[in-house]
Protein backbone atom coordinates (compact mmCIF):
# COMPACT_ATOMS: atom_id res chain seq x y z
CA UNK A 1 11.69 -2.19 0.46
CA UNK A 2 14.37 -5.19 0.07
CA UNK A 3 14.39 -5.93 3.54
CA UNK A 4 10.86 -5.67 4.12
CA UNK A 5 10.69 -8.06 1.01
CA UNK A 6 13.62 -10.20 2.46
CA UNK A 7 11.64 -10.64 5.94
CA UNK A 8 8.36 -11.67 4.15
CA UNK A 9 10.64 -14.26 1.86
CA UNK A 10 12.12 -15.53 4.96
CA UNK A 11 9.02 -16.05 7.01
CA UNK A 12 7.51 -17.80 3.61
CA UNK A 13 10.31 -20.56 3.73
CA UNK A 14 10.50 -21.24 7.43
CA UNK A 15 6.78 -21.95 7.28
CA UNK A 16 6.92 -23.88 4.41
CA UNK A 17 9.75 -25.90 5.70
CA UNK A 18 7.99 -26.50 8.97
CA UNK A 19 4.82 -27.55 7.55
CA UNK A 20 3.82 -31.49 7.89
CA UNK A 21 2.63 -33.43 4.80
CA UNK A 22 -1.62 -33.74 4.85
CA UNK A 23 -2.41 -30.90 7.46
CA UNK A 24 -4.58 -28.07 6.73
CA UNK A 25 -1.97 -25.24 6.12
CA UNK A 26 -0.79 -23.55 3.20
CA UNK A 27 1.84 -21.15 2.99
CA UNK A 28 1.32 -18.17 0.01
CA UNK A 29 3.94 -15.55 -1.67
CA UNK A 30 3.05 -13.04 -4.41
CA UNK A 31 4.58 -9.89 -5.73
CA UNK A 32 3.12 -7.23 -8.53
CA UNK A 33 2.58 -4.00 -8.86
CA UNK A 34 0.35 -1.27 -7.38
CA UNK A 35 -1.99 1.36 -8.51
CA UNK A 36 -3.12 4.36 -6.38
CA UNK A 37 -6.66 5.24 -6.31
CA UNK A 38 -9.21 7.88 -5.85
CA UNK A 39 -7.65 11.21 -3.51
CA UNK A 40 -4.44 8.88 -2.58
CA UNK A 41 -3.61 9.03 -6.15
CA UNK A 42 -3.89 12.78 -6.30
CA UNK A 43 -0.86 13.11 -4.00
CA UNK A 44 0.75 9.69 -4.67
CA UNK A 45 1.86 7.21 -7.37
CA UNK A 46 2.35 3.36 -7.05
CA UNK A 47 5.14 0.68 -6.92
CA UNK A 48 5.91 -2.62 -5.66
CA UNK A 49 3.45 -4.76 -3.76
CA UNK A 50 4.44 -7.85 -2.30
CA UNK A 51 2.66 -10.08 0.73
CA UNK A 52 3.26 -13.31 2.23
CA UNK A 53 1.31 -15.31 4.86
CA UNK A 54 -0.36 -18.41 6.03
CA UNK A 55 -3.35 -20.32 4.85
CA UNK A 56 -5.85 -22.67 7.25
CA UNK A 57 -8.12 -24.97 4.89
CA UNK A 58 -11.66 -25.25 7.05
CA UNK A 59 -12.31 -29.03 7.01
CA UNK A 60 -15.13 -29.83 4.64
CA UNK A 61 -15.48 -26.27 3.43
CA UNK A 62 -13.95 -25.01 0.32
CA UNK A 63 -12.65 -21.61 2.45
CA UNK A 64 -9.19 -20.70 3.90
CA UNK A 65 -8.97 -18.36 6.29
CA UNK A 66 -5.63 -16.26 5.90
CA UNK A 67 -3.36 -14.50 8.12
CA UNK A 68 -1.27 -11.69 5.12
CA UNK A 69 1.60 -9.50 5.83
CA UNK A 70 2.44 -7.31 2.78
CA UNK A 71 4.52 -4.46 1.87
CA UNK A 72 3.85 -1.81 -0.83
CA UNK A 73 5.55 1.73 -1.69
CA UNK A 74 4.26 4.74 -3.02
CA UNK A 75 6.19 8.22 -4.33
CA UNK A 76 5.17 11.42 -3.73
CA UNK A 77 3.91 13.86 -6.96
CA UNK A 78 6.11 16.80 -6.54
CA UNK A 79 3.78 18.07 -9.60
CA UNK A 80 0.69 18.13 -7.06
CA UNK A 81 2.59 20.97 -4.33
CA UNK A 82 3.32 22.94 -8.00
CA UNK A 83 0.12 22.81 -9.41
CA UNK A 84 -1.45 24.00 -5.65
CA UNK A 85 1.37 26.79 -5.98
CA UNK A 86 0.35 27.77 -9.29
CA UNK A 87 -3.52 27.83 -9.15
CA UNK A 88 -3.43 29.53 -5.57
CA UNK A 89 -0.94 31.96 -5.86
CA UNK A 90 -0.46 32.38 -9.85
CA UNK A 91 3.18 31.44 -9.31
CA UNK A 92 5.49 28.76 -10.67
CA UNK A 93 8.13 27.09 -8.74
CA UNK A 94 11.23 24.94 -9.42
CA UNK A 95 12.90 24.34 -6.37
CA UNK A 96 10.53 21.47 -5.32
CA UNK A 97 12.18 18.17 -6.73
CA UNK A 98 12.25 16.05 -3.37
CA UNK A 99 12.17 12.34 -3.69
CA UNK A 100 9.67 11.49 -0.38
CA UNK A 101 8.55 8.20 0.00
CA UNK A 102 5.71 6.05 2.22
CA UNK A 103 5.66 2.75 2.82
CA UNK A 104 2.60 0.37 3.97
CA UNK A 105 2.61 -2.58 5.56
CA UNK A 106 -0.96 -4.00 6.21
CA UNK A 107 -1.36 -7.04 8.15
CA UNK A 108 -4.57 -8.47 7.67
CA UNK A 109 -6.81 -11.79 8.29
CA UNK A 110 -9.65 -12.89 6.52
CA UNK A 111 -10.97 -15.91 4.03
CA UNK A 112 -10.62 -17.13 0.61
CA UNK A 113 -13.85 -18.63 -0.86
CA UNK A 114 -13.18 -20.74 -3.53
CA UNK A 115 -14.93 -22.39 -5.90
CA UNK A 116 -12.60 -25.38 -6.79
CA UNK A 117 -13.33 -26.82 -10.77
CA UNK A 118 -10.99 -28.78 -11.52
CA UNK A 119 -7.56 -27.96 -11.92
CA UNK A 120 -8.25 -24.11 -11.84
CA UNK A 121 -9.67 -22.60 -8.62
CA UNK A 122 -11.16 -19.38 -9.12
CA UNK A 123 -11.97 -17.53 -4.87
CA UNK A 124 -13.54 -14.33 -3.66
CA UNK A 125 -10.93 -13.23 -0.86
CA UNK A 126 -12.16 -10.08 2.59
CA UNK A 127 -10.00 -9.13 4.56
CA UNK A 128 -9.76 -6.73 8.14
CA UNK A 129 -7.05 -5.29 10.03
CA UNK A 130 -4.50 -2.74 10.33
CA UNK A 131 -2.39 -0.59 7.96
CA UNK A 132 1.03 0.65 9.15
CA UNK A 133 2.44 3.48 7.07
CA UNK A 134 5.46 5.28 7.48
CA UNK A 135 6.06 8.73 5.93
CA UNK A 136 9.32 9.61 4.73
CA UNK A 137 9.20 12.44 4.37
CA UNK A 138 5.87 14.90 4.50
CA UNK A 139 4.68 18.09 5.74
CA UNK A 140 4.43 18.87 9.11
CA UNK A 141 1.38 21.11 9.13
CA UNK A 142 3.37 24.49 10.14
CA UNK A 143 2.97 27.10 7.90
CA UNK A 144 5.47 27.76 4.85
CA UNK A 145 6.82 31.29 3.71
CA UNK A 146 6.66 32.21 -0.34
CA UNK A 147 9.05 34.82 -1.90
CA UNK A 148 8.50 36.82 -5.02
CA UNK A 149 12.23 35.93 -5.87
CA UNK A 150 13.17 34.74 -9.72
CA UNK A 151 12.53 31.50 -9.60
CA UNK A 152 10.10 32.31 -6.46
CA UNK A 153 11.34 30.04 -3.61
CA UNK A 154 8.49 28.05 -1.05
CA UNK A 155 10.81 27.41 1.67
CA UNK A 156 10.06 23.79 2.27
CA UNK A 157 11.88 22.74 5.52
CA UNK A 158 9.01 22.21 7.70
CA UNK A 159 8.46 18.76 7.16
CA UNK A 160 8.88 15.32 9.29
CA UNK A 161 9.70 11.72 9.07
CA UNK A 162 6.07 9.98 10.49
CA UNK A 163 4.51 6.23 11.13
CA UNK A 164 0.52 6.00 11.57
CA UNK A 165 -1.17 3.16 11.96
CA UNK A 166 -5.44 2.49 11.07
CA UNK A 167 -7.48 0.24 10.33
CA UNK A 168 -9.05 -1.10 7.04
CA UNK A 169 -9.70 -3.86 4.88
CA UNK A 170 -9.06 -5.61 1.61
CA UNK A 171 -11.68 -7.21 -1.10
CA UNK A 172 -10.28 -9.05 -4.08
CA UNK A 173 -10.39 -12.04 -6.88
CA UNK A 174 -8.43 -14.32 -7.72
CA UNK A 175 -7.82 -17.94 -9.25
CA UNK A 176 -4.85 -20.60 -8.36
CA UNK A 177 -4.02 -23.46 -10.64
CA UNK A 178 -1.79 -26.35 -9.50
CA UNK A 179 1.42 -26.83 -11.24
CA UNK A 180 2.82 -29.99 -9.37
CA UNK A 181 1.72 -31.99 -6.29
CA UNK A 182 1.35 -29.19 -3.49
CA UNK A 183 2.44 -26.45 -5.79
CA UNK A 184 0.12 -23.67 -6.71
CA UNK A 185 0.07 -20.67 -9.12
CA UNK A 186 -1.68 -17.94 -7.26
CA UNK A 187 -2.95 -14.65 -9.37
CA UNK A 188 -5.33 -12.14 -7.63
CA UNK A 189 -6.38 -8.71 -7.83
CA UNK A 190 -7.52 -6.87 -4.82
CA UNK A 191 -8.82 -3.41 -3.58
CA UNK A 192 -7.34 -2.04 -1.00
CA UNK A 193 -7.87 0.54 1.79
CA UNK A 194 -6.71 2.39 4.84
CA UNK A 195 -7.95 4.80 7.83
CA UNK A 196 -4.67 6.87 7.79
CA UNK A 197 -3.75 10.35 8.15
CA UNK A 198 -1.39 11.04 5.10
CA UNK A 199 -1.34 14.46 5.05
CA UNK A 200 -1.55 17.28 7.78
CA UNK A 201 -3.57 20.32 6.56
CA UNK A 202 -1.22 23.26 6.01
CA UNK A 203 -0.53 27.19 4.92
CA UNK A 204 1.45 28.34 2.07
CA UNK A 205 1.56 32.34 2.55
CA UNK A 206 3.00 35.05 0.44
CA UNK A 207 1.04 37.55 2.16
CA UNK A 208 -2.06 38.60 3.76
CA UNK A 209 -4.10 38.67 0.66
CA UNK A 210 -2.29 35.81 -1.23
CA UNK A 211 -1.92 32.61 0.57
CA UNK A 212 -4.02 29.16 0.72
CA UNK A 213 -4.30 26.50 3.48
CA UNK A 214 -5.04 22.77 2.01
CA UNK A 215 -6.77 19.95 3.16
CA UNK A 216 -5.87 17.02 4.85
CA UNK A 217 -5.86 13.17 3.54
CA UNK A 218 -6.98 10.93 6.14
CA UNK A 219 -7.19 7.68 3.81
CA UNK A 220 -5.30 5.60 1.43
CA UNK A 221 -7.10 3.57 -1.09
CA UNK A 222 -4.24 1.27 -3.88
CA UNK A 223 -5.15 -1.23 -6.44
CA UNK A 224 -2.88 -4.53 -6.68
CA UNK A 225 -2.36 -6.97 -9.27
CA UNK A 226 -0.24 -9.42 -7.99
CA UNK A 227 1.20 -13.50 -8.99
CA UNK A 228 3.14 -15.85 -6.94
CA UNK A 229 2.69 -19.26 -5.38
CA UNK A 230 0.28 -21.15 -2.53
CA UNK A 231 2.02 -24.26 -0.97
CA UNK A 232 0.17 -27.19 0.55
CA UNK A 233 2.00 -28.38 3.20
C-alpha cells in the first residue's frame, strides 16, 4: 500500500510542478477510509483509500472532466470460511487465521459538475473505467479435504496469488472550498463498483453425505469517504 501511495504522491507533485499559471488544469490528492458493501462485505472488510489525478476545467462550463488513479485495500473475514464450516458441516474450526489481502486500483475518467456559490463548491462527480485487483491470497477453486480430528482440520493449501481486471464505475458528492489562491480543500464521498471475479466457486468435503460447494463473487462494490486537496495550476 505505501508504494502504491508513494507513486500516486509522486505523480501529484510532478503535475503540480509542471502546471502553468491560468491554464485549465488542476491537479487533486485525497486519502480516507473505505467501507465494503453489499456481498463484497460478506467476504471482505475495508481500509485505506487514497486517489490522485488530473483535472481539465471545460471553458465556460462549471464541469471538470477527471482522469483518477486510486488505491484501496481490503482484508479477508476468516470468520466467513468458519461460519460456512459450521452451518454446512456442524463443525467448528480453528486452524483458519490467515491474514489474505486484495488490493484495487481503479483508474477511471469522468466529470465533476459543480455548482460553484461562492467560496464553497458543492459537485456531483461519474465516473467509467477499469478496476485492477490483485488477490493475495484466495482460493483456487480445487476442492478441500475436512477431517473429524480434535480441533477438525480443513486443509487449506489450495489457494493462489491472482490479478483480474473489469470494468465499472464510480458515482459520488462532494464540495471543495478554497483555502488560499489556487489551493483547494476537496471532501467527497463516492460509491464505488467493480466487474471482478473475487472468488472461485469451491468444495469443502468431509464425505459423500457431508460436504458443500459455495458460490462465486464476481463483483466488488466499497464505499469511500475521503479529504485532500485540488490545485489550480
Amino acid at each position: 500500500m505505501k508504494k502504491s501511495a508513494g507513486i500516486i504522491l509522486i505523480i501529484f507533485i510532478f503535475i503540480v510542478k509542471s502546471g502553468i499559471s491560468q491554464t485549465p488544469f488542476r491537479a487533486s490528492l485525497s486519502i480516507g477510509p473505505n467501507s465494503a458493501l453489499s456481498d463484497f462485505s460478506n467476504q471482505y472488510k475495508g481500509g485505506v483509500s487514497v486517489v490522485g489525478g488530473a483535472l481539465y476545467s471545460l471553458p465556460k462550463t462549471d464541469i471538470d472532466l477527471s482522469l483518477l488513479i486510486g488505491y484501496n485495500s481490503f482484508t479477508y473475514k476468516n470468520e466467513y470460511v468458519n461460519g460456512l464450516v459450521l452451518t454446512n458441516l456442524g463443525l467448528t474450526i480453528d486452524n483458519f487465521t490467515y491474514k489474505w489481502t486484495a488490493s484495487d486500483i481503479p483508474i477511471m475518467v469522468g466529470a465533476r459538475f459543480k455548482f460553484p456559490s461562492g467560496t464553497l463548491k458543492p459537485y456531483l462527480a461519474a465516473e467509467l473505467g477499469l478496476h485492477y485487483v490483485q488477490f493475495k491470497d484466495r482460493f483456487s477453486g480445487d476442492t478441500m479435504t475436512a477431517s473429524t480430528s480434535t480441533p477438525p482440520v480443513i486443509y487449506f493449501s489450495k489457494i493462489e496469488t491472482a490479478n483480474e481486471i473489469g470494468f465499472g464505475f464510480g458515482l459520488g458528492m462532494g464540495f471543495e472550498f478554497n483555502i488560499y489562491p489556487k489551493l483547494n480543500i476537496d471532501l467527497s464521498a463516492k460509491y464505488n463498483y467493480g466487474k471482478i471475479n473475487c472468488t472461485k466457486a469451491y468444495t469443502v468435503f468431509l464425505n459423500q453425505d457431508n460436504k458443500f460447494t459455495t458460490t462465486p463473487l464476481n463483483k466488488l462494490s466499497y464505499f469511500t469517504i475521503r479529504a485532500g486537496f485540488v490545485v489550480d495550476l
